[in-house]
Protein backbone atom coordinates (compact mmCIF):
# COMPACT_ATOMS: atom_id res chain seq x y z
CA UNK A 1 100.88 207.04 79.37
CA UNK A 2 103.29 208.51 81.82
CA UNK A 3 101.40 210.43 84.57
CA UNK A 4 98.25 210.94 82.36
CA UNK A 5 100.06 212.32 79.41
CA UNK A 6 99.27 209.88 76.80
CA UNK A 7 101.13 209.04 73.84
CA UNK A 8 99.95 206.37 70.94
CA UNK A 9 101.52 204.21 69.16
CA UNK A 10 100.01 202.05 66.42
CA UNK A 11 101.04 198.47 65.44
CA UNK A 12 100.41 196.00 62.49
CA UNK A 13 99.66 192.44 63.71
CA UNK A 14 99.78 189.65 61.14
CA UNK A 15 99.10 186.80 64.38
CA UNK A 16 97.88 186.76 67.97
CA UNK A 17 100.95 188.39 69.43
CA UNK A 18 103.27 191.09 68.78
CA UNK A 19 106.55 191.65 70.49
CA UNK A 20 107.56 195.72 70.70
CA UNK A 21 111.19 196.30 71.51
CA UNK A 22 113.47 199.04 72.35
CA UNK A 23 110.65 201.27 72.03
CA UNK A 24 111.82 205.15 73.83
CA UNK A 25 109.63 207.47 75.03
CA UNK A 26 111.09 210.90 75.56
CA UNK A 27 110.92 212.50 79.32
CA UNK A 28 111.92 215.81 80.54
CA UNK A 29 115.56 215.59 81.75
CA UNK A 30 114.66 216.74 85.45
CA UNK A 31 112.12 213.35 85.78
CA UNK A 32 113.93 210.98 87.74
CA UNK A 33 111.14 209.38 89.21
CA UNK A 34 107.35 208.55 88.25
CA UNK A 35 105.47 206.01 86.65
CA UNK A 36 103.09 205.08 83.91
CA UNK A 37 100.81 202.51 82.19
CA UNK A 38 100.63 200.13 78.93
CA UNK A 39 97.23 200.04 77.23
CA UNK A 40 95.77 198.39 74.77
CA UNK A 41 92.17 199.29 72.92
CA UNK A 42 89.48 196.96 74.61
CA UNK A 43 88.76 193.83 73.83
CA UNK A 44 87.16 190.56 75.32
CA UNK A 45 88.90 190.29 78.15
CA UNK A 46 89.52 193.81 79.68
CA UNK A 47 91.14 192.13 82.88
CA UNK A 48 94.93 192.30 80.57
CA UNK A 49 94.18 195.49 78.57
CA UNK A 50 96.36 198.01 81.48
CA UNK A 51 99.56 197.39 82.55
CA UNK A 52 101.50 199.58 84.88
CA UNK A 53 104.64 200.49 85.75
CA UNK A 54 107.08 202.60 87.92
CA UNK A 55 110.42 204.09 87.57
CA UNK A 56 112.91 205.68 89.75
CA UNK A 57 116.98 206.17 89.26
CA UNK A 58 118.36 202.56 89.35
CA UNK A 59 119.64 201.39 93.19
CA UNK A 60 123.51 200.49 93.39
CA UNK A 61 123.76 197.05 92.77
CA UNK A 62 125.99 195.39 95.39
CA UNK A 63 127.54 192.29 95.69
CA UNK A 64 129.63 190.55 98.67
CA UNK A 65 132.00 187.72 97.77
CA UNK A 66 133.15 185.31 100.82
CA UNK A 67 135.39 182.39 99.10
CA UNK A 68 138.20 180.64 100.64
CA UNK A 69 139.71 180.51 97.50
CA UNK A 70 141.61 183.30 95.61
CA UNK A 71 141.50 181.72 92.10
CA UNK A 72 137.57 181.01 92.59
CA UNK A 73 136.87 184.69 94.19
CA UNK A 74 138.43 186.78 91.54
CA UNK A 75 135.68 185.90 88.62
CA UNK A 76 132.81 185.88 90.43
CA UNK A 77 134.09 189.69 91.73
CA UNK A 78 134.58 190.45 88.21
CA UNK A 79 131.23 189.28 87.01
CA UNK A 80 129.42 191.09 89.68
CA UNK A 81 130.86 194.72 88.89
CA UNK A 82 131.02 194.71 85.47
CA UNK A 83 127.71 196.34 84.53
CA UNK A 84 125.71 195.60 81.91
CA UNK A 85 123.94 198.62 81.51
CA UNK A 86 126.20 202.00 81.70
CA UNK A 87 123.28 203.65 83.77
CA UNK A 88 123.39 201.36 86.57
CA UNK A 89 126.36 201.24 88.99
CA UNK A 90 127.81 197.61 90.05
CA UNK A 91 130.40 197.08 93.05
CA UNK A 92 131.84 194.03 94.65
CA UNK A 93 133.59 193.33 97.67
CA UNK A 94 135.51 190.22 98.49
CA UNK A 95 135.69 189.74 102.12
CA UNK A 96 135.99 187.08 105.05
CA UNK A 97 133.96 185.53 107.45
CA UNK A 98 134.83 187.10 110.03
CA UNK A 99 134.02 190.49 108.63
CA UNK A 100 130.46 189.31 107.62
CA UNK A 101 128.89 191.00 111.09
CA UNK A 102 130.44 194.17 109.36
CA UNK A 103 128.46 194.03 106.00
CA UNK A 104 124.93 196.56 105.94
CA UNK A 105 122.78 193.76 104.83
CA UNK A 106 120.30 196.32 103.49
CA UNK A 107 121.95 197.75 100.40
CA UNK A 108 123.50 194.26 99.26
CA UNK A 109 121.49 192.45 96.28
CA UNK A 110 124.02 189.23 96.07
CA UNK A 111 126.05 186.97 97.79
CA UNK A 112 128.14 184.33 96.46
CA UNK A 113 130.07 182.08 98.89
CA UNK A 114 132.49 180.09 98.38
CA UNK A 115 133.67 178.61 101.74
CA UNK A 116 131.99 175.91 104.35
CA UNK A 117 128.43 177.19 104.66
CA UNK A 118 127.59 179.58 107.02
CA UNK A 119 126.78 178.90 110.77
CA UNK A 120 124.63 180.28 113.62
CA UNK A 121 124.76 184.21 113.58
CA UNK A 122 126.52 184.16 110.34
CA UNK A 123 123.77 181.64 109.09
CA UNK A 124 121.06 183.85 110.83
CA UNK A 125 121.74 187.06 109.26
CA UNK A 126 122.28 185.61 105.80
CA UNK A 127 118.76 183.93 105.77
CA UNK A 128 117.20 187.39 107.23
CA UNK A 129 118.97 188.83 104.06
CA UNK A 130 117.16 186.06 101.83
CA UNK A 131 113.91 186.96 104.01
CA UNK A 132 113.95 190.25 102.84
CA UNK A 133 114.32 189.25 99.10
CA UNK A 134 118.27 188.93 98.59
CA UNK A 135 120.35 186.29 96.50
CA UNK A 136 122.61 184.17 97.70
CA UNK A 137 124.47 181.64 95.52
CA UNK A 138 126.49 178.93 97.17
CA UNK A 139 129.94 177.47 95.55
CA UNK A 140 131.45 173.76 97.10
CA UNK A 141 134.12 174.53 99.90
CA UNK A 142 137.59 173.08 99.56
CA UNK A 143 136.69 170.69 102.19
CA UNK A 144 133.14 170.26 102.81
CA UNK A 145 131.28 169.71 106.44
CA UNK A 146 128.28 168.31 107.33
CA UNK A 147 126.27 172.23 107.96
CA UNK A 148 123.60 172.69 106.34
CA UNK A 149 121.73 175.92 104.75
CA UNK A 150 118.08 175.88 103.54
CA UNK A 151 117.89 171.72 103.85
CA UNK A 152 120.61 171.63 101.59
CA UNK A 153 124.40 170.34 102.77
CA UNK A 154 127.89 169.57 100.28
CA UNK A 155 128.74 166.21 100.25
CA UNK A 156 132.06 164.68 98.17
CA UNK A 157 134.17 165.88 95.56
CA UNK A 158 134.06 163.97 92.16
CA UNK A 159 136.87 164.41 89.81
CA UNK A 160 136.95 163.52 85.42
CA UNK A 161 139.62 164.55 83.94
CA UNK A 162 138.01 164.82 80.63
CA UNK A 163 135.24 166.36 81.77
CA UNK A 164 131.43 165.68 82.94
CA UNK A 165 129.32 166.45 80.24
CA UNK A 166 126.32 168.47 81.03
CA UNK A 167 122.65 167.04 80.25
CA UNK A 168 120.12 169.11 80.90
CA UNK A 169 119.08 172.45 81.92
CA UNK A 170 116.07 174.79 82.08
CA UNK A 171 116.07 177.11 79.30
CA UNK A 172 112.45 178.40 80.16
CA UNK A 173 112.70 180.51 83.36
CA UNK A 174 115.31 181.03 86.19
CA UNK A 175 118.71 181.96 86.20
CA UNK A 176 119.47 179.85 82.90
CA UNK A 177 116.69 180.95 80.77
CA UNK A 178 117.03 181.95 77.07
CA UNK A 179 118.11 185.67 75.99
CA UNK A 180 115.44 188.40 75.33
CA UNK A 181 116.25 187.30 71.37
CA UNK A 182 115.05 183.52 72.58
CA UNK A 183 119.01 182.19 71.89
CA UNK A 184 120.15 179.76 74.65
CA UNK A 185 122.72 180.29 76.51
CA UNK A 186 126.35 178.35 75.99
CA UNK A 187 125.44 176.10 79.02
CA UNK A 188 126.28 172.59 76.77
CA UNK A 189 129.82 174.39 75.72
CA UNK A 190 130.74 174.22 79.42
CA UNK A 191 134.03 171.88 80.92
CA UNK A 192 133.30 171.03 84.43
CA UNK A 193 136.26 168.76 85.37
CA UNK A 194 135.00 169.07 89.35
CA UNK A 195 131.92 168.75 90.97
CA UNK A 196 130.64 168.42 94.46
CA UNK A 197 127.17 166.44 94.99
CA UNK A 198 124.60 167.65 96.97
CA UNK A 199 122.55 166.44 99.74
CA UNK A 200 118.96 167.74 100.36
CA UNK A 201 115.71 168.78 98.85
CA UNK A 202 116.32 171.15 95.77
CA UNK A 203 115.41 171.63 92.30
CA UNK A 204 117.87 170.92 89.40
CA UNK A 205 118.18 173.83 87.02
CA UNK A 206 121.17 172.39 85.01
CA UNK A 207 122.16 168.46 85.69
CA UNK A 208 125.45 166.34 84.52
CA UNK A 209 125.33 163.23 83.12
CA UNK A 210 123.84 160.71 85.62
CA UNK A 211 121.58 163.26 87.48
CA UNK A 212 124.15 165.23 89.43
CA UNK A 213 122.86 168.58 89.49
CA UNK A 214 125.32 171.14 88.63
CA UNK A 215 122.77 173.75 89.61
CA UNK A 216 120.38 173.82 91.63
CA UNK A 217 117.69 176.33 94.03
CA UNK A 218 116.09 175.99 96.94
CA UNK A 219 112.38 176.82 97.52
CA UNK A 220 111.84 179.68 99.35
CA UNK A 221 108.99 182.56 100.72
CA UNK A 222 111.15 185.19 99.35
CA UNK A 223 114.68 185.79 97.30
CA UNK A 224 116.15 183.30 96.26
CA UNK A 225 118.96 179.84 97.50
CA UNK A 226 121.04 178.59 94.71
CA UNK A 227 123.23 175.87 94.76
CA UNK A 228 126.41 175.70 91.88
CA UNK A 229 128.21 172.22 92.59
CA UNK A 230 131.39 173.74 91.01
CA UNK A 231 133.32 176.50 91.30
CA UNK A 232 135.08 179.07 88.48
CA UNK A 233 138.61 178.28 89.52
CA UNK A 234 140.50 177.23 86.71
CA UNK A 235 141.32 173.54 87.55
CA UNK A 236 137.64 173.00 88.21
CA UNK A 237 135.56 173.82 85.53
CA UNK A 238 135.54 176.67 82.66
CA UNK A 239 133.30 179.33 84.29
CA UNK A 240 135.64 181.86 84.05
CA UNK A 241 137.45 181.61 80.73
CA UNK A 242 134.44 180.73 78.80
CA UNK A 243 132.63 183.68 80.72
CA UNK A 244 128.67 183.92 79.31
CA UNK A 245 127.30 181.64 81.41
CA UNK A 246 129.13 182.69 84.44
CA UNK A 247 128.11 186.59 83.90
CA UNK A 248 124.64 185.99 82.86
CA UNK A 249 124.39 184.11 85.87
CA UNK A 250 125.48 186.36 88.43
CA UNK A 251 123.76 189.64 86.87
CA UNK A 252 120.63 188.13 86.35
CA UNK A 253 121.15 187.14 90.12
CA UNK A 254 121.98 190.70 90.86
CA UNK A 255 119.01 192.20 89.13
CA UNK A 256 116.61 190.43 90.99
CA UNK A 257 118.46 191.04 94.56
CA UNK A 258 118.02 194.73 93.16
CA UNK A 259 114.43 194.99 92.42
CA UNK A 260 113.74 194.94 96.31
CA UNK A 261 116.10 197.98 96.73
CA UNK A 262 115.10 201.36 96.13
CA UNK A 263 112.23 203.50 96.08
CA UNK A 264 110.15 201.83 93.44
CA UNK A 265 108.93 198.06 93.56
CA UNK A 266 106.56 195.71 90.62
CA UNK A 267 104.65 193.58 92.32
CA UNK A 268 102.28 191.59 91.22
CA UNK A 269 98.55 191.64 92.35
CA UNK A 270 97.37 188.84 94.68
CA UNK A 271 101.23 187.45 95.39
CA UNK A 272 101.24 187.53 99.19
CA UNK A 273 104.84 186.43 99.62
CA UNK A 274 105.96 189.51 98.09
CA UNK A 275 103.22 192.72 98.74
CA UNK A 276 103.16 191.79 102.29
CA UNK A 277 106.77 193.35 102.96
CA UNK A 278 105.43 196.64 101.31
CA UNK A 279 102.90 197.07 103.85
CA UNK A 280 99.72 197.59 101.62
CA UNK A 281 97.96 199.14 104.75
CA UNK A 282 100.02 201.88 103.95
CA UNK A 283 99.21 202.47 100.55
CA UNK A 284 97.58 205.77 98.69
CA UNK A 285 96.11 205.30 95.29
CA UNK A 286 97.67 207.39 92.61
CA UNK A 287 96.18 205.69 89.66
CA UNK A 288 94.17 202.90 88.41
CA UNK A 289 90.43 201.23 89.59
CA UNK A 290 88.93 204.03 91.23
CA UNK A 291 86.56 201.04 93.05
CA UNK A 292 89.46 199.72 95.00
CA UNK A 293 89.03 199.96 98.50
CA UNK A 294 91.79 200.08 101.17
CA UNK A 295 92.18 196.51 102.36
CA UNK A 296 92.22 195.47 98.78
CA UNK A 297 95.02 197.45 97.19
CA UNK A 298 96.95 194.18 96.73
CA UNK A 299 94.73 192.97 94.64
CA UNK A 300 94.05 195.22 92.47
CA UNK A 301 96.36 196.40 89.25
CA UNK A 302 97.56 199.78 89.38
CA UNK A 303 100.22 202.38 91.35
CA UNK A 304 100.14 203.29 95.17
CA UNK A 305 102.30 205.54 97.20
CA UNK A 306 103.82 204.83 100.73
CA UNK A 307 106.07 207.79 102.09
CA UNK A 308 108.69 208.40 99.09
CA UNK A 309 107.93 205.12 97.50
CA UNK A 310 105.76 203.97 94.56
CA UNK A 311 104.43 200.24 94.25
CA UNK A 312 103.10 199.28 90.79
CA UNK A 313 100.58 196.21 90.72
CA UNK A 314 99.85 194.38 87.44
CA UNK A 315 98.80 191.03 86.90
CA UNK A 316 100.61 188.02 86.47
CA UNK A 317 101.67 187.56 83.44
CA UNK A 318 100.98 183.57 83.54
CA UNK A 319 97.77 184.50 83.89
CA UNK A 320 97.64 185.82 80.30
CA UNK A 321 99.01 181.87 79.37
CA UNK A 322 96.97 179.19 78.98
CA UNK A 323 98.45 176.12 80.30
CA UNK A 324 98.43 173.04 78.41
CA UNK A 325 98.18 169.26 80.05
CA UNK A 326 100.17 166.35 78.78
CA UNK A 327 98.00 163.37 77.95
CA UNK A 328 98.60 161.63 81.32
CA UNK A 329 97.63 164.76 83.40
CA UNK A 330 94.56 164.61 81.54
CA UNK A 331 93.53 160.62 82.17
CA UNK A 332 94.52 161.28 85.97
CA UNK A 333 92.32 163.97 86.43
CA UNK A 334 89.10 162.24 84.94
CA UNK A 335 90.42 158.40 86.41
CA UNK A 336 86.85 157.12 86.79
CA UNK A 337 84.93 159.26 85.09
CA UNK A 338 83.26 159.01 81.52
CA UNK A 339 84.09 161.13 78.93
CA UNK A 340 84.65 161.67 75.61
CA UNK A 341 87.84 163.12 74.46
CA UNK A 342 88.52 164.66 70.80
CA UNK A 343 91.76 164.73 70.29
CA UNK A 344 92.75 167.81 67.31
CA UNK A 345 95.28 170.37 66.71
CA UNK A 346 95.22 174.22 65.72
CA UNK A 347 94.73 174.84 61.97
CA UNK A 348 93.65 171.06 61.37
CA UNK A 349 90.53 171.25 59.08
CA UNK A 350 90.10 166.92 59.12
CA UNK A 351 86.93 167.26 61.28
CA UNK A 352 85.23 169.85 59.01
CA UNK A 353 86.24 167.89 56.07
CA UNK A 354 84.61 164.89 57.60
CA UNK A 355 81.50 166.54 58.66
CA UNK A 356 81.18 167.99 55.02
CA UNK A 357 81.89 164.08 53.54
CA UNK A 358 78.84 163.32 55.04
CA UNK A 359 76.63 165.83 53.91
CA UNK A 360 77.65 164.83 50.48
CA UNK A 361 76.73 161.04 50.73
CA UNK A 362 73.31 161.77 52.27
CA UNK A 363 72.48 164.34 49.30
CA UNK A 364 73.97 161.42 46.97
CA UNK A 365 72.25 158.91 48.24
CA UNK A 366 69.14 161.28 48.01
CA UNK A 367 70.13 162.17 44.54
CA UNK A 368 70.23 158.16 43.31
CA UNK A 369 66.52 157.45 44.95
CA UNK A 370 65.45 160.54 43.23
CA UNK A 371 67.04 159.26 39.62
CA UNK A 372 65.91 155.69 39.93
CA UNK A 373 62.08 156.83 40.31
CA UNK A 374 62.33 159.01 37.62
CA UNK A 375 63.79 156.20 35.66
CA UNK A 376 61.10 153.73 36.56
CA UNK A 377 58.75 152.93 33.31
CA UNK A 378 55.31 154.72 33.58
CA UNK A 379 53.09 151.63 34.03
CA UNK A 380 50.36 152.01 31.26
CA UNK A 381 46.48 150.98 31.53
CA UNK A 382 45.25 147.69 29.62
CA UNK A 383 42.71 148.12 27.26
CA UNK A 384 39.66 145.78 26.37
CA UNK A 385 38.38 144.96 23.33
């Protein structure tokens, strides 16, 4: 549906879930802007039947690049302007510190710095830019200090000339998670021959051999803090010439520094952190529970206006996701409690089989009782003479 003109669309499903891709629906040339909702016919939960969505021309991404090394600059610059997508429009800027009071904060989407980590003003306006829902993505100095930025401070150079080999990393989510297709990306193919530790609270995203992360983000309200503990020069790891990870990366990065920019926002109902910059006090209905009142528009799924802008609220989508705990989740969460656990899986049929076993033997056993009585001799009456 895009503005109440409906279209349908009808599926097969052979299983519980069906993925639809690349599926186009045709708009008038002139629409630029609007928005529209996902349905599905009703079922027994009607909570994740609508989803809905907004759409505007796509902001300029933007990235600034602040590295104190050339050879380390130039491929994050390239990364960040190469588009993916010929409709949206990618520029980069490499720049100095001391013309970082000169950027306008509020059309950037990324920062990657390379250099000592920022300080007082420079440190202030950088976090304000986080605040508001920006990326930032922090590369080890040539020589690191002792600053700090989110918790998190550079600590020592470490140098194999054969290489670290990387361990781990999260596949699942974040800025290293698996293609739309569900391949991984080339993170294991990877040659880091330099890498800086780190010093701070942080989580681990993609670790070397012995725990040192090689990247890492910081928790935060809004936007996001990440940490890469080497950099794509070519004497310290292979970033640049073996380019996927790099790219994916820094425009998944970008895309998410974008989706604050512009005129059009998904946000997702009941995630404070997020609707309370769009000012839901503010907000005019323009389609979905007609039952909404006004303090409650964060809450519930469908698409507001504010001025020239549109906010779409769905729910989350781990909501539709049922979470499963490992075994010793499970015994820590009932410690002193009885209870009797079953332990199966889907599409195991052992327990009916069992139940059915049973109903067998008792009819059997019935059956034999039955046959010996009617195999017991009639007992016949004596007769006198």
């Amino acid at each position: 549906e895009i503005e109440g003109a409906r279209s349908e669309f009808t599926i097969e499903m052979s299983g519980s879930q069906f993925d639809l891709k690349d599926h186009r629906i045709p708009l008038e040339r002139s629409r630029e802007r609007g928005w529209g909702k996902v349905s599905i016919p009703a079922d027994a939960n009607p909570a994740d039947n609508e989803f809905y969505f907004v759409f505007d021309q796509p902001a300029p991404r933007q990235t600034i690049v602040v590295a104190d090394d050339a050879g380390a600059a130039r491929p994050l610059q390239l990364a960040a302007s190469i588009s993916s997508d010929l409709a949206l429009r990618c520029a980069a800027e490499v720049i100095s510190i001391e013309q970082l009071p000169t950027v306008q904060w509020q059309n950037v989407s990324l920062l990657l710095w390379q250099a000592p980590l920022p300080k007082a003003e420079s440190a202030a306006s950088i976090q304000a830019f986080v605040d508001r829902g920006g990326q930032v993505v922090f590369f080890p100095p040539r020589a690191p200090d002792s600053e700090e930025f989110a918790g998190v401070s550079w600590q020592t150079w470490a140098e194999q000339p054969d290489g670290f080999s990387i361990e781990t990393w999260r596949g699942d989510q974040d800025l290293l998670a698996q293609t739309q297709s569900g391949a991984a990306l080339p993170v294991g193919q990877l040659q880091v021959r330099k890498c800086c530790s780190l010093s701070g609270e942080h989580t681990a995203l993609a670790t070397l051999k012995g725990g040192t992360p090689l990247l890492a983000r910081v928790t935060t309200n809004r936007g996001g803090v990440y940490f890469c503990a080497t950099t794509a020069a070519a004497g310290d790891s292979s970033l640049a010439s073996s380019g996927v990870v790099l790219y994916v990366v820094v425009q998944r990065a970008l895309a998410a520094g974008a989706a604050v920019l512009g005129n059009t926002r998904q946000l997702v109902a009941g995630d404070s952190s997020v609707v309370s910059s769009a000012q839901p006090e503010t907000w005019q209905p323009v389609a979905g529970a007609a039952d909404a009142i006004s303090t409650e528009f964060a809450f519930h799924a469908g698409v507001y206006s504010s001025g020239d802008r549109l906010f779409a609220v769905s729910r989350a989508a781990a909501e539709d996701h049922a979470a499963v705990l490992p075994d010793h989740r499970v015994a820590e969460l009932f410690r002193g409690l009885d209870f009797t656990r079953v332990d199966d899986r889907a599409g195991n049929i052992a327990a009916l089989i069992q139940e059915i076993w049973r109903l067998f033997l008792l009819a059997m056993m019935l059956a034999l009782i039955v046959e010996a009585a009617l195999c017991l001799p009639k007992i016949s009456a004596e007769k006198r003479i």
